[in-house]
N, C-alpha and C. Protein backbone atom coordinates (compact mmCIF):
# COMPACT_ATOMS: atom_id res chain seq x y z
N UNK A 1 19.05 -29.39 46.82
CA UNK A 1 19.32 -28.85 45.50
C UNK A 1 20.79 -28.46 45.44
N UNK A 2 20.93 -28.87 44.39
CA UNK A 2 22.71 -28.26 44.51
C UNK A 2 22.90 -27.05 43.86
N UNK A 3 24.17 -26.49 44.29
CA UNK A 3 24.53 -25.02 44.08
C UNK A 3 24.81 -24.87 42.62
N UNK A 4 24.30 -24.05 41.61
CA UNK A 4 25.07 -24.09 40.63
C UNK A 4 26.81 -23.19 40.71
N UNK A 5 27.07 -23.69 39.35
CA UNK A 5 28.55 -23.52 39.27
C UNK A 5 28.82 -22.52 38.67
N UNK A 6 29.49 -21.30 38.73
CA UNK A 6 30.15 -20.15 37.86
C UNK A 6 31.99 -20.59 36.90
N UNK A 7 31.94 -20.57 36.08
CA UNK A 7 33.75 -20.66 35.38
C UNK A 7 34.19 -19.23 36.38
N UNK A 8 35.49 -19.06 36.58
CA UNK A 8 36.04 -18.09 36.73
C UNK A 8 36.89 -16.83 35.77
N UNK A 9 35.48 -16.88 34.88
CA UNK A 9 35.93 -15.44 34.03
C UNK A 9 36.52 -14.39 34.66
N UNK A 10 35.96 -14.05 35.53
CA UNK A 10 35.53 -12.49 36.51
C UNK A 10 35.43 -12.86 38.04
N UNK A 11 36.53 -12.14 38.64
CA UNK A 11 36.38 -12.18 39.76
C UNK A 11 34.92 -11.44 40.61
N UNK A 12 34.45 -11.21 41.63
CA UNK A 12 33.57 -10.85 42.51
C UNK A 12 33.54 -9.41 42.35
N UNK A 13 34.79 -8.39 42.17
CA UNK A 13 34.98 -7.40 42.41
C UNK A 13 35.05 -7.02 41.38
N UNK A 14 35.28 -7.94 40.07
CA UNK A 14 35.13 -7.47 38.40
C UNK A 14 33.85 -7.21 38.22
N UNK A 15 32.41 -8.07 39.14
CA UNK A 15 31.21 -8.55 38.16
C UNK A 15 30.58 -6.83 39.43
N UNK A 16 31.25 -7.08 40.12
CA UNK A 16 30.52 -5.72 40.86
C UNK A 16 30.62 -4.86 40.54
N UNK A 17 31.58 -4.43 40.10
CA UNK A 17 32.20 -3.18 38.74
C UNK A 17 31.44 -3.17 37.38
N UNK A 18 31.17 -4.20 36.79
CA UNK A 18 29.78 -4.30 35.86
C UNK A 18 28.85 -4.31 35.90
N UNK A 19 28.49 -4.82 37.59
CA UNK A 19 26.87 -4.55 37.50
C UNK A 19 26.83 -2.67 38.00
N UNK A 20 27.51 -2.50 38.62
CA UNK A 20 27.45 -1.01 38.96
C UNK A 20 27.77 -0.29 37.60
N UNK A 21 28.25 -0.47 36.46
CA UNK A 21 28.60 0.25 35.59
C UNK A 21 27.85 0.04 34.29
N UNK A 22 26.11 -0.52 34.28
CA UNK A 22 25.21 -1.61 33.69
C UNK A 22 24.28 -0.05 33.43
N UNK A 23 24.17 0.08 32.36
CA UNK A 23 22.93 1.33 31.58
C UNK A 23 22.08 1.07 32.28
N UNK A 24 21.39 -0.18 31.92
CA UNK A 24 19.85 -0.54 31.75
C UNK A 24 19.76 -1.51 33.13
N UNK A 25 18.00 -1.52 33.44
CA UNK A 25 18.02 -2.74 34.87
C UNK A 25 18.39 -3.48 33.89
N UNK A 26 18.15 -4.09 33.00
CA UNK A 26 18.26 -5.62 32.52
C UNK A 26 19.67 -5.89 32.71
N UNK A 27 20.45 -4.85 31.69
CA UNK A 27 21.98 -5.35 31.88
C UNK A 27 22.00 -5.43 33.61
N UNK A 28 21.98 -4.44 34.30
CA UNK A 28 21.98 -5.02 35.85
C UNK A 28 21.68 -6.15 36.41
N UNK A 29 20.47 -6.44 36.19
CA UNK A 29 19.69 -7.98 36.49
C UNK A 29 20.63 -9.03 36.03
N UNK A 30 21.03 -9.08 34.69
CA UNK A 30 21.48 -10.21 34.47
C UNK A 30 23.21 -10.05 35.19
N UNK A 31 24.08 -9.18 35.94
CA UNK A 31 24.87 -9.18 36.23
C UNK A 31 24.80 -9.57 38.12
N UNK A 32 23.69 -8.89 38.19
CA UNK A 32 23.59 -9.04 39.84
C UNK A 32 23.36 -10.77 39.82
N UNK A 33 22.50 -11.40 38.69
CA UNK A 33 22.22 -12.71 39.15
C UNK A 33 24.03 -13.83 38.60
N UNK A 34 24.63 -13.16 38.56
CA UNK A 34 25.69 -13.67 38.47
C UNK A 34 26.35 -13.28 39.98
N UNK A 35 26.28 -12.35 40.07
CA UNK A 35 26.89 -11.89 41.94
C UNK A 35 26.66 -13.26 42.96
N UNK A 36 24.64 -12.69 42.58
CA UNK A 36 24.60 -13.40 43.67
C UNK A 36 24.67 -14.82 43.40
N UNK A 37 25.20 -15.45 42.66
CA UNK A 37 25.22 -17.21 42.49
C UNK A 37 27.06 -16.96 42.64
N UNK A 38 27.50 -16.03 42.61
CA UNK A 38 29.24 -16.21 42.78
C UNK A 38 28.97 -16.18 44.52
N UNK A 39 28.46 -15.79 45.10
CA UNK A 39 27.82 -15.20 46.61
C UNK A 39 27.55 -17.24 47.23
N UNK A 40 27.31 -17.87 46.41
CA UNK A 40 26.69 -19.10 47.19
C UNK A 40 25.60 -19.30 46.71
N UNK A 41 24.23 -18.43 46.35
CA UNK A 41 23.42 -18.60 46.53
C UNK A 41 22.81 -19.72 45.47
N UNK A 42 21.27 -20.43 45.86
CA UNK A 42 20.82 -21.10 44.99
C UNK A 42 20.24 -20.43 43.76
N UNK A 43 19.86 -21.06 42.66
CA UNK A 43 19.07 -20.18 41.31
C UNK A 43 17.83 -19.81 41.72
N UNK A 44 16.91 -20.76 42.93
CA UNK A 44 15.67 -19.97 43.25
C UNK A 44 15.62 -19.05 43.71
N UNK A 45 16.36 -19.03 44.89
CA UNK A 45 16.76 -17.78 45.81
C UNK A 45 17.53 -16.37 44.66
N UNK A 46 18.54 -16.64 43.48
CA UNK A 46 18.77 -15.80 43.07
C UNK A 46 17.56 -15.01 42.44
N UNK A 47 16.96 -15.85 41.61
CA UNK A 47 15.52 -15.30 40.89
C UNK A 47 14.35 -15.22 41.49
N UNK A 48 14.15 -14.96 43.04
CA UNK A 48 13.37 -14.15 43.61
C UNK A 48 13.98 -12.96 44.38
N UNK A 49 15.42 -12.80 44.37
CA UNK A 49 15.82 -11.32 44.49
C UNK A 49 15.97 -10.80 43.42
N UNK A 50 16.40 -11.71 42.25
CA UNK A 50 16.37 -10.42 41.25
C UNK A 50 14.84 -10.14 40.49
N UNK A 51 14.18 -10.53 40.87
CA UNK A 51 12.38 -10.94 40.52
C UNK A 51 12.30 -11.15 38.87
N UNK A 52 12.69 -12.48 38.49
CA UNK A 52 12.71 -13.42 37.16
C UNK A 52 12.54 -14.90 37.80
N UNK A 53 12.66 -15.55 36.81
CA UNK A 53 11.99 -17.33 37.07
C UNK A 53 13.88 -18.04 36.82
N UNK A 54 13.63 -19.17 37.26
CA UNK A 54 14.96 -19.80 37.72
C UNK A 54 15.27 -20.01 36.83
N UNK A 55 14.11 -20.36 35.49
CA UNK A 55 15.18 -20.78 34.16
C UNK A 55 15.56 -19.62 33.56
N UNK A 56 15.28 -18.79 33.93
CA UNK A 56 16.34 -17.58 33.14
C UNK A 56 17.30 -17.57 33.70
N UNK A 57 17.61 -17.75 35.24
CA UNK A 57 18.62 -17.99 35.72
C UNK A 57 19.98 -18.43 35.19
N UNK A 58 19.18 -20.04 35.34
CA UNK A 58 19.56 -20.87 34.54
C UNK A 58 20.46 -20.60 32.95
N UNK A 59 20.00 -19.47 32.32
CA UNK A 59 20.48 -19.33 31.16
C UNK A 59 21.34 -18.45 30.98
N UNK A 60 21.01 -17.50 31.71
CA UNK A 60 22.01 -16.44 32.35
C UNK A 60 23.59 -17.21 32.62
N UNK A 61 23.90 -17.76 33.55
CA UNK A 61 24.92 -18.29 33.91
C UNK A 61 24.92 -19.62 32.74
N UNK A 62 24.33 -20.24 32.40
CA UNK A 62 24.83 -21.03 31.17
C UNK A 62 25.72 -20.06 30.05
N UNK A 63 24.99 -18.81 29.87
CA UNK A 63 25.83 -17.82 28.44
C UNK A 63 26.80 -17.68 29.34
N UNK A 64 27.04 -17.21 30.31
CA UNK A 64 28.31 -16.61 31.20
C UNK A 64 29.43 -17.75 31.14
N UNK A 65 28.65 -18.78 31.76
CA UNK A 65 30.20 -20.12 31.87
C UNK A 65 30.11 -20.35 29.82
N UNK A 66 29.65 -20.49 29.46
CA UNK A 66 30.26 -20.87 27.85
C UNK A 66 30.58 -19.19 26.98
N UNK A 67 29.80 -18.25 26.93
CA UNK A 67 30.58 -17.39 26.06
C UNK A 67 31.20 -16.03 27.19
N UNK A 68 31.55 -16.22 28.23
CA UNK A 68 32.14 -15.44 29.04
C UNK A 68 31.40 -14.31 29.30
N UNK A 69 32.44 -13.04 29.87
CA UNK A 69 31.09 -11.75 30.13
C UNK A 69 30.83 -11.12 28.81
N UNK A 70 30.95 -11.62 27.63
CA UNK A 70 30.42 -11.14 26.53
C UNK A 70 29.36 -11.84 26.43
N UNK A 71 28.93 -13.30 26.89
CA UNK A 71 27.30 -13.42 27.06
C UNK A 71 26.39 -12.91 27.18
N UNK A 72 27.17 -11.73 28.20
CA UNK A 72 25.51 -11.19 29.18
C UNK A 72 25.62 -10.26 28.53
N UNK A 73 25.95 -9.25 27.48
CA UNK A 73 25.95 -7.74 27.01
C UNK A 73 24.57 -8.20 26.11
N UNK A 74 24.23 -7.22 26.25
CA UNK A 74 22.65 -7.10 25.68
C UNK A 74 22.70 -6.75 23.80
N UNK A 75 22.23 -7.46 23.13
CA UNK A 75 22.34 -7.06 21.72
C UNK A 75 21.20 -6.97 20.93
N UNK A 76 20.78 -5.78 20.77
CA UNK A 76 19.82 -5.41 20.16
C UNK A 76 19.42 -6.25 18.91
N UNK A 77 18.43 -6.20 18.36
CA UNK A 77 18.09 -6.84 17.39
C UNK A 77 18.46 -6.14 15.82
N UNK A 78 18.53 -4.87 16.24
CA UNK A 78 18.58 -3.70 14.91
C UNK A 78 17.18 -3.22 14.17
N UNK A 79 17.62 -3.10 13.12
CA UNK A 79 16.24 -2.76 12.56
C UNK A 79 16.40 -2.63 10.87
N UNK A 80 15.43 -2.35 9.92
CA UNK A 80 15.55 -3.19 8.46
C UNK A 80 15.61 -4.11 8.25
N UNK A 81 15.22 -5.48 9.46
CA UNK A 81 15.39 -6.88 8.59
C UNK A 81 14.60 -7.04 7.55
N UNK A 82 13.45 -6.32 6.90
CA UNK A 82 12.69 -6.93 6.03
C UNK A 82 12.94 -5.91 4.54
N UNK A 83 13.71 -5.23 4.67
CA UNK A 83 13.78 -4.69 3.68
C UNK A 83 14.44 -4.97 2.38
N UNK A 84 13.68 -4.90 1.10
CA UNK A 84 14.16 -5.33 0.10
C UNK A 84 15.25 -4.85 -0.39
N UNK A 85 15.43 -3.30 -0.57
CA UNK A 85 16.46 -2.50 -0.94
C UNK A 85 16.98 -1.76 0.33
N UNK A 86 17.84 -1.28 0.15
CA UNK A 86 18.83 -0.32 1.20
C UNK A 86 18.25 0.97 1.08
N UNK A 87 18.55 1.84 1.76
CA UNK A 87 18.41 3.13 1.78
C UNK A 87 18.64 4.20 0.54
N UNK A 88 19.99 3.37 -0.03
CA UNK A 88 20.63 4.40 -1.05
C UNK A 88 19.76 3.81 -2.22
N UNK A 89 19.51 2.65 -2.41
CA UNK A 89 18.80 1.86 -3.43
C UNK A 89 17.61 2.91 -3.22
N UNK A 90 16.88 2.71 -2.48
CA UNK A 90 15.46 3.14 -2.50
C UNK A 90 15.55 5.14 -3.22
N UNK A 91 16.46 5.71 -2.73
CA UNK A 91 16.96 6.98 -2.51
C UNK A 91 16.71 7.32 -4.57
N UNK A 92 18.13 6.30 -5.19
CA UNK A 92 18.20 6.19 -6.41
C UNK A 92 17.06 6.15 -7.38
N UNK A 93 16.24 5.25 -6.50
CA UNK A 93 14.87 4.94 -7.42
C UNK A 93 13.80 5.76 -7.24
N UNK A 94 13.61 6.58 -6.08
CA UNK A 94 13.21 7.77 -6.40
C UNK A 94 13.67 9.21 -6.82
N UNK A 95 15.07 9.09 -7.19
CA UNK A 95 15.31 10.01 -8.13
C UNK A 95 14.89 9.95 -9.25
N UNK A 96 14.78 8.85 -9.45
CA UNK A 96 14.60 8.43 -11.03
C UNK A 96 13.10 8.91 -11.28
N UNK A 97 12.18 8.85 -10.69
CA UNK A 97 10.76 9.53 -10.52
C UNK A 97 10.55 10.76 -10.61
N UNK A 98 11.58 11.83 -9.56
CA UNK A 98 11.34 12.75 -9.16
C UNK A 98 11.45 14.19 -10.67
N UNK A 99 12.35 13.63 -11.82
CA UNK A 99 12.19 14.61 -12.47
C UNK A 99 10.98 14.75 -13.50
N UNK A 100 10.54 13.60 -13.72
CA UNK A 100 8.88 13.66 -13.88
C UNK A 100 7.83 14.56 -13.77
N UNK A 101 8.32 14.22 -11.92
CA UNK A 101 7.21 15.01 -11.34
C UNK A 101 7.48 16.34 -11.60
N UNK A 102 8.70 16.83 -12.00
CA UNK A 102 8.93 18.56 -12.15
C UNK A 102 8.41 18.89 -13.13
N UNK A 103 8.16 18.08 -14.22
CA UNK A 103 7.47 18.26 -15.56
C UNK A 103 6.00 18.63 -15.67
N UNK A 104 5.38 18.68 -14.78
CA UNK A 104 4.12 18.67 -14.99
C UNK A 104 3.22 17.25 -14.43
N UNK A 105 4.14 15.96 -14.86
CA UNK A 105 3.72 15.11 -14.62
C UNK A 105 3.13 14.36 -13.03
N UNK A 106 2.04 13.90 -13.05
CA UNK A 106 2.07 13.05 -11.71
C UNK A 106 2.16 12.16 -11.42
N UNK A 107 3.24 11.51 -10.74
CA UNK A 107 3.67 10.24 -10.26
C UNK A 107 2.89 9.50 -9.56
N UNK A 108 1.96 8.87 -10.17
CA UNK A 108 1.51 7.78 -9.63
C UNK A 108 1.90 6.78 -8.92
N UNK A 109 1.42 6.14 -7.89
CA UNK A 109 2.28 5.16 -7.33
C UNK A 109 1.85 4.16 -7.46
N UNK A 110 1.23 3.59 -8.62
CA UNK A 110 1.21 2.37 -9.25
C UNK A 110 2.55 2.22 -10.26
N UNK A 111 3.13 3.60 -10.70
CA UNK A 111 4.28 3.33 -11.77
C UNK A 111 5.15 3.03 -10.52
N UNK A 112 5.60 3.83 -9.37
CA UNK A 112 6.47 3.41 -8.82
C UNK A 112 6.74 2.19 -8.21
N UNK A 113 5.77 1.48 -8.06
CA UNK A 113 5.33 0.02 -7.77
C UNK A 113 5.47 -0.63 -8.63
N UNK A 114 5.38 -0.48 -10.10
CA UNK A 114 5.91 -1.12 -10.98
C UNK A 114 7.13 -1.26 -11.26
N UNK A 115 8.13 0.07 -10.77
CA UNK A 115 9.19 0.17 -11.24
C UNK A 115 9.85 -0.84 -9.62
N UNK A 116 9.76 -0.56 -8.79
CA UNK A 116 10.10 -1.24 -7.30
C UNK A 116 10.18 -2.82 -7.76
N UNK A 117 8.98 -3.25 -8.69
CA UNK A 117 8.86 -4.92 -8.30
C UNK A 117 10.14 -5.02 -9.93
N UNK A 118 10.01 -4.11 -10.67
CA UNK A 118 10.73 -4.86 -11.90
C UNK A 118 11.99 -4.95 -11.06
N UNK A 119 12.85 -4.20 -9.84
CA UNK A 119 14.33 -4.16 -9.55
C UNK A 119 14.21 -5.06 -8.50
N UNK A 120 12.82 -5.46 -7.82
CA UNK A 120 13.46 -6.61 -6.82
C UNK A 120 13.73 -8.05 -7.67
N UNK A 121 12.45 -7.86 -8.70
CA UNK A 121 12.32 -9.16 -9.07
C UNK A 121 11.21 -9.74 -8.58
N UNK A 122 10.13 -9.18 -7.69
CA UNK A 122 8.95 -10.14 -7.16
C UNK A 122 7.81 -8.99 -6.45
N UNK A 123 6.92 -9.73 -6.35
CA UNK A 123 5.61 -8.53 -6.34
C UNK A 123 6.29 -7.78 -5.09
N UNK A 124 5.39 -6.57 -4.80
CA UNK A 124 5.30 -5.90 -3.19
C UNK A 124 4.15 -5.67 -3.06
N UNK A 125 3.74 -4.78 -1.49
CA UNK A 125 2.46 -4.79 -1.32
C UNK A 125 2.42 -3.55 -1.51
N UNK A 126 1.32 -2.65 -1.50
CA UNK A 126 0.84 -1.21 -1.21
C UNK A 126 1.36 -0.87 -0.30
N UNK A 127 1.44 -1.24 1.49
CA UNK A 127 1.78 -0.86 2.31
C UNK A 127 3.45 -0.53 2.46
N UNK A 128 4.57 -1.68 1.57
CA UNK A 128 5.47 -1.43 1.50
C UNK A 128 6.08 -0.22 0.61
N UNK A 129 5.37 -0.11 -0.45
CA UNK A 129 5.57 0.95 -0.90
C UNK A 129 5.17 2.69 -0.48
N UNK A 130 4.01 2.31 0.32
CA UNK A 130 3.76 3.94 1.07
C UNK A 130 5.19 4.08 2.09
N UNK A 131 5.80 2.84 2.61
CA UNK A 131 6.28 2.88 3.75
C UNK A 131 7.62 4.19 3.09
N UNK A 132 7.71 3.28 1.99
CA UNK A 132 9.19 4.30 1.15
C UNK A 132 8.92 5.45 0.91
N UNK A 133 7.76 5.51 0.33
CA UNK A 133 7.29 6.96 -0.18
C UNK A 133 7.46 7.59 1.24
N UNK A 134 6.80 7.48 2.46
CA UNK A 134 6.71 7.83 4.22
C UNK A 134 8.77 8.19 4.55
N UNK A 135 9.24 6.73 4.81
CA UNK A 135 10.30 7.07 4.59
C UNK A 135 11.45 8.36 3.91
N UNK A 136 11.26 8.70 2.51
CA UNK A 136 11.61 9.67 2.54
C UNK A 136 11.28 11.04 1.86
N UNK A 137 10.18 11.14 2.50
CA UNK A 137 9.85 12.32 3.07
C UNK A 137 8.34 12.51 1.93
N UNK A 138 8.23 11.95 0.82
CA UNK A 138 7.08 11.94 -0.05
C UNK A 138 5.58 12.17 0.73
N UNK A 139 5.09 12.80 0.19
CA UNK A 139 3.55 13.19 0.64
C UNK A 139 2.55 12.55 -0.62
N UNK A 140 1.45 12.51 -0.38
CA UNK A 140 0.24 11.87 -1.19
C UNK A 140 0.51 13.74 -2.22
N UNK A 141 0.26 12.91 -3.49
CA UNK A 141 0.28 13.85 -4.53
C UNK A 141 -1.19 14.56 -4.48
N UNK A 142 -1.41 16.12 -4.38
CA UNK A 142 -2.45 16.71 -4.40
C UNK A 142 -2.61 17.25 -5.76
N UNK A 143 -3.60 17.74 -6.88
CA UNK A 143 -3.72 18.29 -8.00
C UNK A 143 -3.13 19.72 -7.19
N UNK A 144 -2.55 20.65 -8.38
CA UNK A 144 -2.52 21.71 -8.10
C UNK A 144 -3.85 22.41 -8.02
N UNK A 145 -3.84 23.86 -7.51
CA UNK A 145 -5.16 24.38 -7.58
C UNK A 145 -5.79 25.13 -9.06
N UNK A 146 -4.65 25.34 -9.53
CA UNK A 146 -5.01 25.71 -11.16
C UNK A 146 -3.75 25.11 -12.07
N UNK A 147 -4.18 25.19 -13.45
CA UNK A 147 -2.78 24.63 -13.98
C UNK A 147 -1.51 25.61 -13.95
N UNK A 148 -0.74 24.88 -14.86
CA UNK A 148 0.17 25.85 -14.79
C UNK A 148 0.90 26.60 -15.49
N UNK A 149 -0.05 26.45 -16.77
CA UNK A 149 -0.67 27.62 -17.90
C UNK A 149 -1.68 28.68 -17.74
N UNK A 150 -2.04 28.67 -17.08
CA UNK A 150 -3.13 29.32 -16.86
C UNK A 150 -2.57 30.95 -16.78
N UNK A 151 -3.58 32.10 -17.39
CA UNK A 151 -3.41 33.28 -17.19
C UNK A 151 -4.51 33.74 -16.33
N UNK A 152 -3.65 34.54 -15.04
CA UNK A 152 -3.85 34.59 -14.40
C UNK A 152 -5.17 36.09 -14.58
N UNK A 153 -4.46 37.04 -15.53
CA UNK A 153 -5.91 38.02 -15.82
C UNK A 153 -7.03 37.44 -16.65
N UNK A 154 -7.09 36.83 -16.96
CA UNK A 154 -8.64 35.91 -17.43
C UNK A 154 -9.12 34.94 -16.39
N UNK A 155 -8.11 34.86 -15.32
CA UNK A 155 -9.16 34.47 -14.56
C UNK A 155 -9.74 34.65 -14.14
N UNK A 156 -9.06 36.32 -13.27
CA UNK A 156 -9.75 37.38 -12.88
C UNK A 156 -11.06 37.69 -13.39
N UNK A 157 -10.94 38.13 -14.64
CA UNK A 157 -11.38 38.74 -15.34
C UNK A 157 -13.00 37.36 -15.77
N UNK A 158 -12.63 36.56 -15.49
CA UNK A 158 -13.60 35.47 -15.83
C UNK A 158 -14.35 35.36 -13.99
N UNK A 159 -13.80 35.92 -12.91
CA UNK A 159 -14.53 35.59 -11.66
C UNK A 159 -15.19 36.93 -11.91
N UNK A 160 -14.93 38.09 -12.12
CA UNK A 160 -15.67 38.88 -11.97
C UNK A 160 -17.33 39.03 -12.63
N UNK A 161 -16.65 38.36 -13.88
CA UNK A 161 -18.03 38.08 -14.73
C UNK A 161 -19.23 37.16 -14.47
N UNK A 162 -18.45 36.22 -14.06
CA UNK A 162 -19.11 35.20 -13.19
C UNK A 162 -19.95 35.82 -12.47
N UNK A 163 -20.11 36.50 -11.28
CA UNK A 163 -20.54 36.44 -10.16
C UNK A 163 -22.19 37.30 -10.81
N UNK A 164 -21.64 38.20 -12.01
CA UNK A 164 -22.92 38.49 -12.69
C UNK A 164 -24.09 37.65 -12.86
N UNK A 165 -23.64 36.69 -13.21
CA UNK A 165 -24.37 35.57 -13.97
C UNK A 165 -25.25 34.75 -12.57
N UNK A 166 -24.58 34.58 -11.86
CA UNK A 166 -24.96 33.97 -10.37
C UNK A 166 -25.29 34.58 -9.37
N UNK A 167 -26.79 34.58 -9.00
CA UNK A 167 -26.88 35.66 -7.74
C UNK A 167 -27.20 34.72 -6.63
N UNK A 168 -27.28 35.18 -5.47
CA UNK A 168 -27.87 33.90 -4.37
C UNK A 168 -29.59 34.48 -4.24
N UNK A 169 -30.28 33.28 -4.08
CA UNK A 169 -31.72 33.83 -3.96
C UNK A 169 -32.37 34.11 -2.95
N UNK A 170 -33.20 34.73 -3.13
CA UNK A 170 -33.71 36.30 -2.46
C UNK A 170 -34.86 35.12 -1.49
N UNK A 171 -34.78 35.56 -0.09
CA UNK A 171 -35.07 34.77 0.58
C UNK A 171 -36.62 34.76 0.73
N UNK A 172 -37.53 35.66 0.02
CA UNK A 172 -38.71 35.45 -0.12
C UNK A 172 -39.49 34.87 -1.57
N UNK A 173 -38.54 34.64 -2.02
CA UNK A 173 -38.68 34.24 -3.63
C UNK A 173 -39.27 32.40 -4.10
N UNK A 174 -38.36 31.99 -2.49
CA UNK A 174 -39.21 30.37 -3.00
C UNK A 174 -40.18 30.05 -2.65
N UNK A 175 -41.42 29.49 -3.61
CA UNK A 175 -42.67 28.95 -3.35
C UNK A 175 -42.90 28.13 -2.31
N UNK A 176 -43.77 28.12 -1.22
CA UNK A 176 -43.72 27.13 -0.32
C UNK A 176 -45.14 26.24 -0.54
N UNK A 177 -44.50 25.22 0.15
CA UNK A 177 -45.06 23.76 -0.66
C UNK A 177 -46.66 23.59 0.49
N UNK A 178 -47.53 23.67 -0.41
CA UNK A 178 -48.93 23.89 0.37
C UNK A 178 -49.12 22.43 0.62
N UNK A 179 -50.30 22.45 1.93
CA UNK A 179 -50.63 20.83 2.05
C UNK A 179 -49.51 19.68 2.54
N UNK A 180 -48.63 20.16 2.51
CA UNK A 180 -47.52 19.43 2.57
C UNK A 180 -47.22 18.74 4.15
């Protein structure tokens, strides 16, 4: 089998300085398997010390000889690829809701789903829309416990009367069911 080949980006004492100076094992891994193939060694032999399969090897030192030691830096994927609107978008469009809700009114989240698909332009699902509501910071709308007219001495004044009217029954009072 023949040896593979390294370009001379990085000397021996550069890639040892990166793998020693590597956050994560991975960034390590993929620097040590550059060592050890600058070292002589074969891709099998490298990828059973660094414990991976030869074609990663293999790919490893392919990114290294074509895009240099900026190959091997690890690049996250990020996050929001699927999102329709941005942050500030989404932010805007529930302002636009929120003084509603100070009114008395309750925001349904079928209107806000209506209002979401008229600004993308195309349906959404339920789930995407809780995600926003989740996102920032919205809770499932509860009724209040009374309105918010309500006077508060008639209500009083209506529990006390109440309880007249309603007694709990007297535990020898119900007929019991004969034959039964």
């Amino acid at each position: 089998m023949r040896p593979t080949k390294l370009m001379n980006h990085l000397s021996q004492d550069e890639v040892k300085q990166r793998m020693k100076a590597s956050r994560d094992r991975d960034q390590f891994r993929r620097w040590q398997s550059i060592f050890l193939t600058g070292k002589g060694l074969q891709a099998d032999m490298v990828a059973e010390y660094v414990g991976t399969t030869k074609g990663t090897i293999h790919q490893w030192i392919y990114l290294y000889n074509h895009d240099g030691p900026e190959g091997l830096t690890l690049r996250g994927r990020g996050g929001r690829r699927s999102g329709f609107l941005s942050l500030d978008e989404e932010r805007a469009l529930l302002a636009q809701v929120l003084p509603l809700t100070g009114k008395g009114r309750i925001a349904s989240a079928l209107a806000i789903k209506t209002q979401i698909e008229e600004k993308i332009g195309r349906r959404v699902s339920k789930d995407y829309l809780y995600d926003i509501l989740h996102r920032h910071g919205w809770q499932k709308v509860m009724p209040y416990p009374q309105h918010s007219k309500t006077d508060t001495e008639e209500l009083e004044e209506f529990k006390k009367n109440l309880r007249s009217w309603w007694q709990a029954p007297r535990k020898g009072s119900a007929k019991k069911m004969q034959g039964r």
